[in-house]
N, C-alpha and C. Protein backbone atom coordinates (compact mmCIF):
# COMPACT_ATOMS: atom_id res chain seq x y z
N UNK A 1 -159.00 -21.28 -68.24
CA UNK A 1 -158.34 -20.17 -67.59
C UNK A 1 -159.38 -19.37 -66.82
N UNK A 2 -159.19 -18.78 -65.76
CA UNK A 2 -159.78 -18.38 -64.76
C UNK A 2 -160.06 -16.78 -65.50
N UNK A 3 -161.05 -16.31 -65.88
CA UNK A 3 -160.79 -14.64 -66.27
C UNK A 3 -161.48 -13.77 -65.18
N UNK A 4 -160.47 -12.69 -65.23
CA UNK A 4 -160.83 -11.45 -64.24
C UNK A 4 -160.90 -10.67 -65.22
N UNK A 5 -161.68 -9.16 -64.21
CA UNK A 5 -162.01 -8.16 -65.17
C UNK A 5 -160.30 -8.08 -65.64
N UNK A 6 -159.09 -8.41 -65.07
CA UNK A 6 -157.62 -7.62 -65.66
C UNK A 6 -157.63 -8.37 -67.19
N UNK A 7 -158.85 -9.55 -67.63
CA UNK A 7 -158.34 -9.70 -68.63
C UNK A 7 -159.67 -9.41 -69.87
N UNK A 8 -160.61 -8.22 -69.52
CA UNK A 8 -161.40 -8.08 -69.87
C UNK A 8 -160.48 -6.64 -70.80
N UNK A 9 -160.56 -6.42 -71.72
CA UNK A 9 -160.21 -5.20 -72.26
C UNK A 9 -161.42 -4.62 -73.24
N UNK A 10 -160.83 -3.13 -73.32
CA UNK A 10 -161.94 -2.47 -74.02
C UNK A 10 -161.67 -1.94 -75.26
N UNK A 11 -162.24 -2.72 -76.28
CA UNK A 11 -162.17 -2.29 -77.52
C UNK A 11 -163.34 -1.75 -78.58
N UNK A 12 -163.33 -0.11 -78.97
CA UNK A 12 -164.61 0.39 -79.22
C UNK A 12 -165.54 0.41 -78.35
N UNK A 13 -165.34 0.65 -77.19
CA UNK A 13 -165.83 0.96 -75.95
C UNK A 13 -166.63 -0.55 -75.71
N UNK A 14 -166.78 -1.71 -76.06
CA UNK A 14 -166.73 -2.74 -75.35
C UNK A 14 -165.55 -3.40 -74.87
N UNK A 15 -165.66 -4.15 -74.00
CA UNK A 15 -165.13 -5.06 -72.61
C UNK A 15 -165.15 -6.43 -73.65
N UNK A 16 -164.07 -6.63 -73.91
CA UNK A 16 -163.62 -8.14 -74.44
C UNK A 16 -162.36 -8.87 -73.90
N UNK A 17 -162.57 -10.44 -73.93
CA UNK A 17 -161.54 -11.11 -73.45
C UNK A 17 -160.75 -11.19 -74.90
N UNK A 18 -159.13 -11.52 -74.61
CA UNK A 18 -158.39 -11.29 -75.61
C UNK A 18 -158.72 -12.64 -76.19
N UNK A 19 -158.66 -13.49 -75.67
CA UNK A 19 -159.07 -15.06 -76.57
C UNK A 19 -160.17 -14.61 -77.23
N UNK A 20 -161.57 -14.07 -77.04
CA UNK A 20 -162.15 -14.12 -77.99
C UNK A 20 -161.91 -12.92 -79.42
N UNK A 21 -161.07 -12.55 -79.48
CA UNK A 21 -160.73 -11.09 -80.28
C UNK A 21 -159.93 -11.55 -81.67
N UNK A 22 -160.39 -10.59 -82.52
CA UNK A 22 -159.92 -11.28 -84.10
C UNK A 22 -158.79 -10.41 -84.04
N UNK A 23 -157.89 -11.37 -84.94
CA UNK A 23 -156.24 -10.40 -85.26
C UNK A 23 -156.33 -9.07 -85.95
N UNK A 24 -157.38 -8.71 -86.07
CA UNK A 24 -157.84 -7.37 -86.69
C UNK A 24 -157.80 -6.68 -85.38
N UNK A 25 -158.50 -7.28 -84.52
CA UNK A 25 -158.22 -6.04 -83.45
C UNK A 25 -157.47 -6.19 -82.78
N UNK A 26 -157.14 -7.12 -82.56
CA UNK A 26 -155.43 -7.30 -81.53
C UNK A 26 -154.01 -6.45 -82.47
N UNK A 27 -154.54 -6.55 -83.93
CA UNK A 27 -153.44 -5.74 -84.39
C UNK A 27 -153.95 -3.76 -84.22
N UNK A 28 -155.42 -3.64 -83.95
CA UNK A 28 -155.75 -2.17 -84.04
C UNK A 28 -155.18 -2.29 -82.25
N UNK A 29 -155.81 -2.70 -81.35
CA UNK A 29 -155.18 -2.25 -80.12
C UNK A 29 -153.90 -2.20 -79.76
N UNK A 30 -152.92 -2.68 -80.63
CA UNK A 30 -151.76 -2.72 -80.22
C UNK A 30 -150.99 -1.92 -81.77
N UNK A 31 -151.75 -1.39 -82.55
CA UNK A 31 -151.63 0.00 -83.46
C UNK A 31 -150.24 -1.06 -84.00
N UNK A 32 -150.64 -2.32 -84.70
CA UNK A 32 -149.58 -3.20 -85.59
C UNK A 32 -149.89 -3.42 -86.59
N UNK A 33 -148.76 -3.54 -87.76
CA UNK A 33 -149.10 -3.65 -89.14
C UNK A 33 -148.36 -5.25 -89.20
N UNK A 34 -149.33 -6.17 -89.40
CA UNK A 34 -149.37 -7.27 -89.93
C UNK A 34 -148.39 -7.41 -90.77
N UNK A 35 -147.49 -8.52 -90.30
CA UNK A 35 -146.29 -8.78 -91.93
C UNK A 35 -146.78 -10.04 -92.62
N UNK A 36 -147.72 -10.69 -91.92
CA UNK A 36 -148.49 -11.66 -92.74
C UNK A 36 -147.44 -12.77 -92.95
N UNK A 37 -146.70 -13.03 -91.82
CA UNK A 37 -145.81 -14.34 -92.00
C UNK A 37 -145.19 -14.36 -90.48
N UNK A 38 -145.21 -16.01 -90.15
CA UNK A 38 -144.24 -15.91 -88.88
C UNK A 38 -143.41 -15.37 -88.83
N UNK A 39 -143.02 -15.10 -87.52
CA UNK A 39 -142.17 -13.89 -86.62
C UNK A 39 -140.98 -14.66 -86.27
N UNK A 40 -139.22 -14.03 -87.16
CA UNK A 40 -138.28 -15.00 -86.18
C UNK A 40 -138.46 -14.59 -84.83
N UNK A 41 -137.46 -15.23 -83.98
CA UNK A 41 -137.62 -14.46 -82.59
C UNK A 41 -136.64 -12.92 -82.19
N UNK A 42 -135.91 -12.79 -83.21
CA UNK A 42 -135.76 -11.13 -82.93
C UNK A 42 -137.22 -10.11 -83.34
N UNK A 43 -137.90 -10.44 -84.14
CA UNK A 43 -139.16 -9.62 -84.77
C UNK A 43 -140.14 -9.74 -83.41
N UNK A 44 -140.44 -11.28 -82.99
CA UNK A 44 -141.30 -11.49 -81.63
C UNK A 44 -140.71 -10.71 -80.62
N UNK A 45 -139.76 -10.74 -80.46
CA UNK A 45 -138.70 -10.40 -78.93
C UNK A 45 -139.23 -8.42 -79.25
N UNK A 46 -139.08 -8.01 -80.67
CA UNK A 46 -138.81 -6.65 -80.33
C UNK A 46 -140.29 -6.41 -80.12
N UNK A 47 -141.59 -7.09 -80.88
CA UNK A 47 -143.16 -6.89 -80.91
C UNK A 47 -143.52 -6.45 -79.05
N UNK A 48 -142.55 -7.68 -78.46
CA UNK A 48 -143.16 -7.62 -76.83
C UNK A 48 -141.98 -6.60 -75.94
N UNK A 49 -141.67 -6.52 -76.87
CA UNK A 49 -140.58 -5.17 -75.90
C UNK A 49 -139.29 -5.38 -75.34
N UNK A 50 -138.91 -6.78 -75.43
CA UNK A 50 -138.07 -8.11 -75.22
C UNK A 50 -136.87 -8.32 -75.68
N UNK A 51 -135.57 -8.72 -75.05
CA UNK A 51 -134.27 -9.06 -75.63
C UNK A 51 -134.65 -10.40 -76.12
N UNK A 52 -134.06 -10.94 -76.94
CA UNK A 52 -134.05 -11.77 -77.78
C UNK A 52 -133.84 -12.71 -76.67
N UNK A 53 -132.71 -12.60 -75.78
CA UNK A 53 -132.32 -13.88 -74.61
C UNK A 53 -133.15 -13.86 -73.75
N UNK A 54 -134.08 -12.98 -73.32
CA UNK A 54 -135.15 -12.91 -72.44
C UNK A 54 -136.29 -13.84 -72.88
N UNK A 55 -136.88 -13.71 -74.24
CA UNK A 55 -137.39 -14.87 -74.76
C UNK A 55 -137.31 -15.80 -75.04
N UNK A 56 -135.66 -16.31 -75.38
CA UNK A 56 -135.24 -17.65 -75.44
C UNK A 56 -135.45 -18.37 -73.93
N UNK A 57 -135.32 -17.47 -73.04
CA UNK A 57 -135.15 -18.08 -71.63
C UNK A 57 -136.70 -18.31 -70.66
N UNK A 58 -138.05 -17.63 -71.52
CA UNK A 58 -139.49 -17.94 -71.38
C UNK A 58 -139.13 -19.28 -72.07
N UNK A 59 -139.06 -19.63 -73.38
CA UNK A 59 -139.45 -20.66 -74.13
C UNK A 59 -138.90 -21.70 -73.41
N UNK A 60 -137.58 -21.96 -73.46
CA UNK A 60 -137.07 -22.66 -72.28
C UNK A 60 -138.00 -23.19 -71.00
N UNK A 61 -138.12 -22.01 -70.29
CA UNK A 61 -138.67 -22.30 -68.85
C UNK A 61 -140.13 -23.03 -68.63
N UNK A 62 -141.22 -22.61 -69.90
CA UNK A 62 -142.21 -23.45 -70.54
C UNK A 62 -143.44 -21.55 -70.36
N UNK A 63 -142.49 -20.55 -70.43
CA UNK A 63 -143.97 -19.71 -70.41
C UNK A 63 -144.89 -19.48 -71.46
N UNK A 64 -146.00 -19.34 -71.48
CA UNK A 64 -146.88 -20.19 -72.09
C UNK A 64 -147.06 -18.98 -73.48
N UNK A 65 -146.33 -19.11 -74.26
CA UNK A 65 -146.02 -18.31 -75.50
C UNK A 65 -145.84 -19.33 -76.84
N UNK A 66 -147.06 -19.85 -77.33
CA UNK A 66 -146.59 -20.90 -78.63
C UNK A 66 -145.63 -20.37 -79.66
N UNK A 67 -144.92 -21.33 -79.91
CA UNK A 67 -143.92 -21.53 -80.82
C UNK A 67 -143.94 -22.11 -81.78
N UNK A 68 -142.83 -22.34 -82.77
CA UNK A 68 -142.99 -23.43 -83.89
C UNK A 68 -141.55 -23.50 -84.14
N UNK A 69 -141.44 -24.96 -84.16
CA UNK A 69 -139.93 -25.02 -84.32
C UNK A 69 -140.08 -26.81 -85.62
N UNK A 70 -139.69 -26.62 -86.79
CA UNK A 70 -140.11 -27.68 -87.57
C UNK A 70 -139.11 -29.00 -87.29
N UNK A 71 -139.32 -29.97 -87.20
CA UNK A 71 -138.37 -30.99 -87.32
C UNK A 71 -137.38 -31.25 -87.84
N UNK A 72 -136.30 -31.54 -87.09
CA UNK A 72 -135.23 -31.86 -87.30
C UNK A 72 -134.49 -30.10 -87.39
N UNK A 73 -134.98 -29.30 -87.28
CA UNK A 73 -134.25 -27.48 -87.28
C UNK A 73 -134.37 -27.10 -86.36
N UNK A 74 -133.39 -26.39 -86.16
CA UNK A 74 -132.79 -25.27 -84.70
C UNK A 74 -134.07 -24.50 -85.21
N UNK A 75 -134.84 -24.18 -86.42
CA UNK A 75 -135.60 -22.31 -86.70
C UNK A 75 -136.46 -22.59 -85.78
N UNK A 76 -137.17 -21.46 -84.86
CA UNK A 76 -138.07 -21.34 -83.97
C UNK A 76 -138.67 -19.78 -84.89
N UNK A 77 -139.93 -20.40 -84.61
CA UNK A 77 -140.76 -18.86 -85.29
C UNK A 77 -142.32 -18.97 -84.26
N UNK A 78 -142.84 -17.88 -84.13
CA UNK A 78 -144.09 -16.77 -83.67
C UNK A 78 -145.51 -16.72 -84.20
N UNK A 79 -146.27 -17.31 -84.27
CA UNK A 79 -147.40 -16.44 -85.04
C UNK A 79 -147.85 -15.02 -84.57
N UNK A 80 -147.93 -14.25 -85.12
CA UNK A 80 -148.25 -12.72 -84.90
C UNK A 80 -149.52 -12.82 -83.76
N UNK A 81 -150.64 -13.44 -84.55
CA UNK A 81 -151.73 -13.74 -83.09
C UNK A 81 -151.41 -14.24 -82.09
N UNK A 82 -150.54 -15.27 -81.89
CA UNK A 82 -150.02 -15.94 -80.55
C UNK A 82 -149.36 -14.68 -79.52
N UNK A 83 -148.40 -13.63 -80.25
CA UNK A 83 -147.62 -13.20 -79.62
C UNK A 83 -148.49 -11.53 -79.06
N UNK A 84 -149.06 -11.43 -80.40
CA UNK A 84 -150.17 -10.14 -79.67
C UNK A 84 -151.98 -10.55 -78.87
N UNK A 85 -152.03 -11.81 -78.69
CA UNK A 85 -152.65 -12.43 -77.74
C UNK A 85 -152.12 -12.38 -76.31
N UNK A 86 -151.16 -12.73 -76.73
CA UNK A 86 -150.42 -13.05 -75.30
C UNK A 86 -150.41 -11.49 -74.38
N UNK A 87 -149.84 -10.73 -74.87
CA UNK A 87 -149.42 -9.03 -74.90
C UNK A 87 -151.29 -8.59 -74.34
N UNK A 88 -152.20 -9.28 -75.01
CA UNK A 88 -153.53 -8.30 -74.98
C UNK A 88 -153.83 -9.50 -73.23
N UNK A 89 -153.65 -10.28 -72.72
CA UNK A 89 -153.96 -11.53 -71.44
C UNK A 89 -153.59 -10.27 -70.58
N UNK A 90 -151.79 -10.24 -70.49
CA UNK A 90 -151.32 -9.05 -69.98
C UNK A 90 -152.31 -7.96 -69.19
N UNK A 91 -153.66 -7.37 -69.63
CA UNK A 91 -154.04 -6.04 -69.95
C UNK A 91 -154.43 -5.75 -68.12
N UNK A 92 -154.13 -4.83 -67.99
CA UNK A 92 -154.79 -4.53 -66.46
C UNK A 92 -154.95 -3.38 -66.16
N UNK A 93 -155.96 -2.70 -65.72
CA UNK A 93 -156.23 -1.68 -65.54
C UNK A 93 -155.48 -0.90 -63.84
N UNK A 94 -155.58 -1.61 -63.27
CA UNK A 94 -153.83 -1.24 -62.70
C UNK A 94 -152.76 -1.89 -62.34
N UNK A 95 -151.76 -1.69 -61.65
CA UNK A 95 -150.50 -2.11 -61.23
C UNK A 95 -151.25 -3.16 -59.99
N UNK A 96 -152.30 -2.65 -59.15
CA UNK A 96 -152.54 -3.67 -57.79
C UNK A 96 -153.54 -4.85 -58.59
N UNK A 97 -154.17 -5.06 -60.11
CA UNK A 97 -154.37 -5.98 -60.54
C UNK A 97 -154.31 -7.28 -60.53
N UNK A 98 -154.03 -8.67 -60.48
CA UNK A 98 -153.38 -9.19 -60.49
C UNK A 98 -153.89 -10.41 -61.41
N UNK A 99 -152.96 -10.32 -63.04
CA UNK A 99 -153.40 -11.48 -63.93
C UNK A 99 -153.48 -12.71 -63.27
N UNK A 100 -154.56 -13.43 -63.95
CA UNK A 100 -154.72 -14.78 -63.24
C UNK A 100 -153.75 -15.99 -64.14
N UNK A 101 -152.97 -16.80 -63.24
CA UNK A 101 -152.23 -17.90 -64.51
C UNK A 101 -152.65 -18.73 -64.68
């Protein structure tokens, strides 16, 4: 992945990329209390601010949000780091930014 400063964030006054960042601080920058178990997708959907059909319709389309869906079951579930990873890529210091895909 191509990184720009939009995906450089600052945590404790250093400049970190969200891939390299422990779920300790992806859960302090985003002020989350860990439930310590995959996320159905109403829990993911509300974490990112998200209707539930808005996320069914990323997963679908292929946006790049890992999932887990076990064999042979409809259940689809979240890991908490996947989904507040994703949320910390996001980060831009302004609106004329522009994340790289």
């Amino acid at each position: 992945m191509l990184l720009t400063t939009a995906h450089l964030i600052r945590v404790e006054g250093h400049a970190m990329n969200p891939d390299h960042m422990s779920f300790e601080q992806l859960c302090e920058l985003f002020n989350y209390a860990p439930k310590g178990r995959p996320l159905d997708p109403k829990e993911a959907a509300e974490l990112l601010g998200l209707s539930v059909d808005t996320l069914e319709g990323y997963r679908t389309r292929g946006v790049p949000l890992r999932h887990f869906a076990p064999p042979g079951s409809r259940i689809i579930r979240y890991a908490e780091r996947d989904v507040l990873g994703w949320l910390a890529v996001g980060a831009r210091y302004s609106t004329s930014e522009q994340v790289a895909a």
